[in-house]
N, C-alpha and C. Protein backbone atom coordinates (compact mmCIF):
# COMPACT_ATOMS: atom_id res chain seq x y z
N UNK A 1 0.85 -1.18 0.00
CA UNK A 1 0.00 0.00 0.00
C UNK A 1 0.89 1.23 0.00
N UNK A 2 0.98 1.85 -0.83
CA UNK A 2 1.70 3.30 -1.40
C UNK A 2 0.84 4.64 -0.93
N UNK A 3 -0.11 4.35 0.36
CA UNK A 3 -0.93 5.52 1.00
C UNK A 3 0.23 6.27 1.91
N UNK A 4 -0.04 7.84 1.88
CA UNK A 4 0.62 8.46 3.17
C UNK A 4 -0.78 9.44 3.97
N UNK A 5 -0.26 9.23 5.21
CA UNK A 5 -1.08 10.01 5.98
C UNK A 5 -0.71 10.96 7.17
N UNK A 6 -0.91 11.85 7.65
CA UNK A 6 -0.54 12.18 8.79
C UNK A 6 -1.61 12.72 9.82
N UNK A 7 -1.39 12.56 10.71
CA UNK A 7 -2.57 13.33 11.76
C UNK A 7 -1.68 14.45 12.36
N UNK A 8 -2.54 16.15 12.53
CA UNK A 8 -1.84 16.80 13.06
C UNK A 8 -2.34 17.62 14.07
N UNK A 9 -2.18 17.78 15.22
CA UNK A 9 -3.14 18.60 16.16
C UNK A 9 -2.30 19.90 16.62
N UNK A 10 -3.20 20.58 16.66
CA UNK A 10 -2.96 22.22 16.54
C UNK A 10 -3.70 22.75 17.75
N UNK A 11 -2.84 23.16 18.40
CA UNK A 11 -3.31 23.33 19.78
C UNK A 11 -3.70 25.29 19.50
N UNK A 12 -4.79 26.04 19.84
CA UNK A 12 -4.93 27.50 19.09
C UNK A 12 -4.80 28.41 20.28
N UNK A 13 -4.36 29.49 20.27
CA UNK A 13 -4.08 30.55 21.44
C UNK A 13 -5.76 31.12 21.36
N UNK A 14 -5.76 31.30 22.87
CA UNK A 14 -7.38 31.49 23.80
C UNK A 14 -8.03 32.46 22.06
N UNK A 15 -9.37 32.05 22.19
CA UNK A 15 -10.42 33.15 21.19
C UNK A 15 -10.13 33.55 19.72
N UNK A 16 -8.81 31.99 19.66
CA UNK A 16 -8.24 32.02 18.09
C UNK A 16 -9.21 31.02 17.07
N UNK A 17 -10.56 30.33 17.70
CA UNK A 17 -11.11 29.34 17.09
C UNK A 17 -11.49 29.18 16.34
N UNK A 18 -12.58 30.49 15.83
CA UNK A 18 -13.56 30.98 14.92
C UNK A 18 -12.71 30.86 13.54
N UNK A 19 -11.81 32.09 14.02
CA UNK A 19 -11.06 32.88 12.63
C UNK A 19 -10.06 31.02 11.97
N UNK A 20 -9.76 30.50 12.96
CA UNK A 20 -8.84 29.34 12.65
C UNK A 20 -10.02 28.62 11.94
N UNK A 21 -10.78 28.38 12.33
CA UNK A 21 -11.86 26.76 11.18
C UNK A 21 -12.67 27.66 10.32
N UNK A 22 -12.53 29.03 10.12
CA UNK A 22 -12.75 29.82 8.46
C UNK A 22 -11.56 29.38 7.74
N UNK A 23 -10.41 29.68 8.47
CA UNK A 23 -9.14 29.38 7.13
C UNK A 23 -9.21 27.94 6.82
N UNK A 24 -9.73 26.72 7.98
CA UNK A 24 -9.59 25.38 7.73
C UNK A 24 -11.17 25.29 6.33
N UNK A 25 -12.11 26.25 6.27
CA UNK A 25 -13.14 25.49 5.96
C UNK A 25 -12.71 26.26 4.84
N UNK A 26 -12.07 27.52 4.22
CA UNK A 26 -11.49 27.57 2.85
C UNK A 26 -10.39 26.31 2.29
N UNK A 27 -9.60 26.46 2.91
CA UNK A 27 -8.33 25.08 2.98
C UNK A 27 -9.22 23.83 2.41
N UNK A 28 -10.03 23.56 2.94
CA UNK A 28 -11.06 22.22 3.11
C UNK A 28 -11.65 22.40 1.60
N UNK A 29 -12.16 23.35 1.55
CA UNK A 29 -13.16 23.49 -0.10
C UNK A 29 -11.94 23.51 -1.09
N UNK A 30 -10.63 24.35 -1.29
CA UNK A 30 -10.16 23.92 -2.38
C UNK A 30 -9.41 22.78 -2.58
N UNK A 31 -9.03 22.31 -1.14
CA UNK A 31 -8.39 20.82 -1.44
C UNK A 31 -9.97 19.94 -1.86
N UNK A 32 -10.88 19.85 -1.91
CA UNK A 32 -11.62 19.03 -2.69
C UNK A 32 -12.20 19.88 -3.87
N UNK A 33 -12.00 20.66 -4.14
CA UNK A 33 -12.09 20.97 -5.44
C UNK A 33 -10.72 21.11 -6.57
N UNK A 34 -9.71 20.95 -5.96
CA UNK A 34 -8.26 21.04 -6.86
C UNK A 34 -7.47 19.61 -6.70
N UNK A 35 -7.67 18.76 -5.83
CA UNK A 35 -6.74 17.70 -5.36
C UNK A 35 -7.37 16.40 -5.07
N UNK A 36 -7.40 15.53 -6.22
CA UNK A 36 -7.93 14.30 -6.39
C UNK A 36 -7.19 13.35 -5.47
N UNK A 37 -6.16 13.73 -5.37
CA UNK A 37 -5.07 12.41 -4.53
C UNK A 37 -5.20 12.85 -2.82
N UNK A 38 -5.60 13.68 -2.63
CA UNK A 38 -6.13 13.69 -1.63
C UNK A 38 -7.15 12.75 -1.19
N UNK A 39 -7.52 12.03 -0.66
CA UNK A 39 -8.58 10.93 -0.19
C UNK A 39 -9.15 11.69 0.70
N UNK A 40 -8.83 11.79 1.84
CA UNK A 40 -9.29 12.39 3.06
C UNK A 40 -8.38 13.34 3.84
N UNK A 41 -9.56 14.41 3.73
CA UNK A 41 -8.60 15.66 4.60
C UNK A 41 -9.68 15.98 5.65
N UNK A 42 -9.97 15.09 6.53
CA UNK A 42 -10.81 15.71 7.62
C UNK A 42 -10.23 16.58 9.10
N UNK A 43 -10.93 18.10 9.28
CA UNK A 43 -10.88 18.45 10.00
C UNK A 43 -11.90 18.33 11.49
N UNK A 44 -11.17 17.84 12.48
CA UNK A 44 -12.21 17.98 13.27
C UNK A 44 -11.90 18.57 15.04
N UNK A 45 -12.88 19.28 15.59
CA UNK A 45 -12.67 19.57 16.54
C UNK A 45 -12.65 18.84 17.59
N UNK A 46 -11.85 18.76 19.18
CA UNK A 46 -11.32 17.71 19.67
C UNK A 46 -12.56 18.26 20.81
N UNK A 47 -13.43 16.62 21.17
CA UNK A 47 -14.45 16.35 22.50
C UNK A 47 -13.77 17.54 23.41
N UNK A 48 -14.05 17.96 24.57
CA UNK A 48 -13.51 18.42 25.84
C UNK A 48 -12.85 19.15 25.47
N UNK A 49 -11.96 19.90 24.81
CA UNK A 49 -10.72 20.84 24.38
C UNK A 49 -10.90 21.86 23.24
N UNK A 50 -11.80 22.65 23.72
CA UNK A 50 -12.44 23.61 22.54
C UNK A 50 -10.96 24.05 21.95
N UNK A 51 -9.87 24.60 22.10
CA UNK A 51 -8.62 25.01 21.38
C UNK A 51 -7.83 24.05 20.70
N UNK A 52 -7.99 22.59 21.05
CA UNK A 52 -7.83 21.81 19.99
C UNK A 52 -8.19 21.66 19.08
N UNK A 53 -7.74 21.46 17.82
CA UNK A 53 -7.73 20.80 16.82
C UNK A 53 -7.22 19.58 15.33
N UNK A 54 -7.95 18.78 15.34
CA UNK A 54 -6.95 17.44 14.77
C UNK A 54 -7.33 17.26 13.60
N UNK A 55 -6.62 16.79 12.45
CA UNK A 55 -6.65 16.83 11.07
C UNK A 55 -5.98 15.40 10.61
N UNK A 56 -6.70 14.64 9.94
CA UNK A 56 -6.60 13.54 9.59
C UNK A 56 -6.23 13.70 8.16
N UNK A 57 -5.13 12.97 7.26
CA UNK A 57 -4.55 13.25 6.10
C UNK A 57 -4.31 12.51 5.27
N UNK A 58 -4.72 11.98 4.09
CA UNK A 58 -4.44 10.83 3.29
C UNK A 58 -4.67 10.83 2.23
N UNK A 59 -3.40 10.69 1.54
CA UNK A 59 -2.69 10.81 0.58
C UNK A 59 -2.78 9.45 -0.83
N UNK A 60 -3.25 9.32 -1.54
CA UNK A 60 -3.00 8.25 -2.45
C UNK A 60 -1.38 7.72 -2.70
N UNK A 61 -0.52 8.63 -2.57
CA UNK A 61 0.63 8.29 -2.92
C UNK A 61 1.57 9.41 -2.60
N UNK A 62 2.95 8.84 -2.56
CA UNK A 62 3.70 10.14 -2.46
C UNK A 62 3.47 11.24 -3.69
N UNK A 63 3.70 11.19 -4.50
CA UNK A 63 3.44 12.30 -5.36
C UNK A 63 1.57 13.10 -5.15
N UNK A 64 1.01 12.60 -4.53
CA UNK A 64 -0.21 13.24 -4.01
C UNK A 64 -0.08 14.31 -2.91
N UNK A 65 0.93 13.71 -2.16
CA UNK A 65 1.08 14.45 -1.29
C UNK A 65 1.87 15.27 -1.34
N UNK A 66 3.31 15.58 -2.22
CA UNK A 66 3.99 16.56 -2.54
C UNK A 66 3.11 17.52 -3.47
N UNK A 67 2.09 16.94 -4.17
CA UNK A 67 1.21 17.93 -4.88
C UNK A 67 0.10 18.60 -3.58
N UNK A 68 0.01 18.09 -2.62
CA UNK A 68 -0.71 18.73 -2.15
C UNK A 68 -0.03 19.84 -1.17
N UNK A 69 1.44 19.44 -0.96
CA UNK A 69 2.46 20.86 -0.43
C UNK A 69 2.43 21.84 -1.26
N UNK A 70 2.78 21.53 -2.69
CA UNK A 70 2.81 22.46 -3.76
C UNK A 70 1.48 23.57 -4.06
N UNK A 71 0.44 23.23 -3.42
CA UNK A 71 -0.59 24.04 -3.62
C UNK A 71 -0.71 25.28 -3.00
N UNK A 72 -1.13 26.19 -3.64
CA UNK A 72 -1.12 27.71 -2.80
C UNK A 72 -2.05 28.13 -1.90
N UNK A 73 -3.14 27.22 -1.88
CA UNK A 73 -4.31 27.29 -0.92
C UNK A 73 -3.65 26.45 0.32
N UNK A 74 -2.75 25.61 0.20
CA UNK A 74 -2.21 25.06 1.40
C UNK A 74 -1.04 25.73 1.81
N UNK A 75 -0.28 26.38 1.04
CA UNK A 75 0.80 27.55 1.51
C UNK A 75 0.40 28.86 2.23
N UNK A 76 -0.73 29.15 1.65
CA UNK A 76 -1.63 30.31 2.47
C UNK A 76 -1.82 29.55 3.95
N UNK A 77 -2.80 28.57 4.06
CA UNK A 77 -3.35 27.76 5.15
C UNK A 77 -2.12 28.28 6.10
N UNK A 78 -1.20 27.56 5.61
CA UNK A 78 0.45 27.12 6.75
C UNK A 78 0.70 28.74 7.19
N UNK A 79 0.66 29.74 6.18
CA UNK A 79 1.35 31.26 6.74
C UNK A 79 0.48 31.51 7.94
N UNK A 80 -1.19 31.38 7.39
CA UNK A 80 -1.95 32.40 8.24
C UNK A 80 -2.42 31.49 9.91
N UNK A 81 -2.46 30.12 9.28
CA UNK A 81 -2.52 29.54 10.97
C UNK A 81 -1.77 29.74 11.95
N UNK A 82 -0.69 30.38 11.48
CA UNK A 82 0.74 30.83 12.52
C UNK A 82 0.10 31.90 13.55
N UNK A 83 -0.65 32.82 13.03
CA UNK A 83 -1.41 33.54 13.85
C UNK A 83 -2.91 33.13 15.27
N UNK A 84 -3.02 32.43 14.34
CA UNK A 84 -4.16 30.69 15.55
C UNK A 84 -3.41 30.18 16.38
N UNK A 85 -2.33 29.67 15.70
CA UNK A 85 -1.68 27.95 16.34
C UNK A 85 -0.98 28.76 17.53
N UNK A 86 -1.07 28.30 18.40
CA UNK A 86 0.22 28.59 19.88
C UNK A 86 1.13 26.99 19.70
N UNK A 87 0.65 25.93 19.17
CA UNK A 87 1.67 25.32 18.79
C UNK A 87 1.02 23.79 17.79
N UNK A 88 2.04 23.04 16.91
CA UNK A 88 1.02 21.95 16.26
C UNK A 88 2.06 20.61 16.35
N UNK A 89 1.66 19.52 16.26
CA UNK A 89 2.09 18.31 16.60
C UNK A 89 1.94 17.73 15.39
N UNK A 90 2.93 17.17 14.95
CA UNK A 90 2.30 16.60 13.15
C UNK A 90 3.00 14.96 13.38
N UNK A 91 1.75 13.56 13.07
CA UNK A 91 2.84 13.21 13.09
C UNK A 91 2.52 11.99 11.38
N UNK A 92 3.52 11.94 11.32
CA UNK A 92 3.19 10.60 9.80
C UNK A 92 3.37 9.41 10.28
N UNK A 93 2.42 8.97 9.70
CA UNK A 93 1.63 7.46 9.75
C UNK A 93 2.14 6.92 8.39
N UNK A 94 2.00 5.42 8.59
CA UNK A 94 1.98 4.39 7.94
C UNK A 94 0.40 3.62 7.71
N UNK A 95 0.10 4.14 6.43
CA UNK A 95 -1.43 2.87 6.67
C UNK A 95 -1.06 1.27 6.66
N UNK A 96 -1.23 0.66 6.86
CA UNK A 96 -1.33 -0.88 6.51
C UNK A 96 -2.22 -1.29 6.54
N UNK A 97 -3.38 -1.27 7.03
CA UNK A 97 -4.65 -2.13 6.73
C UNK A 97 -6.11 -1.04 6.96
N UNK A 98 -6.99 -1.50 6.82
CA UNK A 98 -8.21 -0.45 7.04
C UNK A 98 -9.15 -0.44 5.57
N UNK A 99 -10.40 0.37 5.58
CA UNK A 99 -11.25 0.79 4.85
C UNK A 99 -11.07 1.92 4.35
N UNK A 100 -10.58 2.21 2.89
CA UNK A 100 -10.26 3.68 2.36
C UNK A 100 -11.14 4.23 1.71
N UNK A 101 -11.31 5.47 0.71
CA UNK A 101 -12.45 5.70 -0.22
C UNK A 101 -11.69 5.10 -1.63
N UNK A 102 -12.48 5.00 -2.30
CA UNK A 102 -11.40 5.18 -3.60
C UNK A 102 -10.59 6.42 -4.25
N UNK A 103 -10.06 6.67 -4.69
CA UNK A 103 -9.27 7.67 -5.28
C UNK A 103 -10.54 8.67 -6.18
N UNK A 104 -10.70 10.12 -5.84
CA UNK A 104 -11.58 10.67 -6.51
C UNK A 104 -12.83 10.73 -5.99
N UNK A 105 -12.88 9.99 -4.63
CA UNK A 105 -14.61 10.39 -4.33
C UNK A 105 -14.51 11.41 -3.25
């Protein structure tokens, strides 16, 4: 299996929440409208820890995922969350087994 993924949690400085899941829910619309090798880019907010936030990432392949660095809606994302994030934890995974979508849905 040639999948990459990463999960990354983004911990946000006090009353940064709002403005942070507008930039995630632009981020979110053009990675499914520009980036097929993307499978799954779910954002979601963490039970109990309103300033958390965790992002699930998966990639069809390496070259999916260097295309999805290369994008300018995700280069924006990375500048302006600097102003949200008080700090983020990224880490890469290995899939080996599980239920995926297919490529493109």
């Amino acid at each position: 299996m040639s999948h990459i993924a990463l999960c990354v949690r983004f911990t946000l400085r006090e009353g940064a929440g709002e403005a942070f899941d507008e930039l995630v829910r632009e981020a979110a619309a053009a990675v499914r409208a520009h980036e097929p090798g993307t499978l799954v880019y779910a954002c979601c907010e963490v039970e109990g820890a309103p300033n958390q936030r965790l992002f699930y990432e998966l990639y069809a392949d390496r070259a999916a995922f260097d295309e999805h660095a290369r994008q300018p809606h995700v280069r924006h994302f990375l500048r302006e969350c600097e102003k949200y994030a008080e700090s983020t934890l990224i880490e890469r995974l290995r899939p080996y087994a599980g239920k995926y979508p297919a490529q493109g849905e």
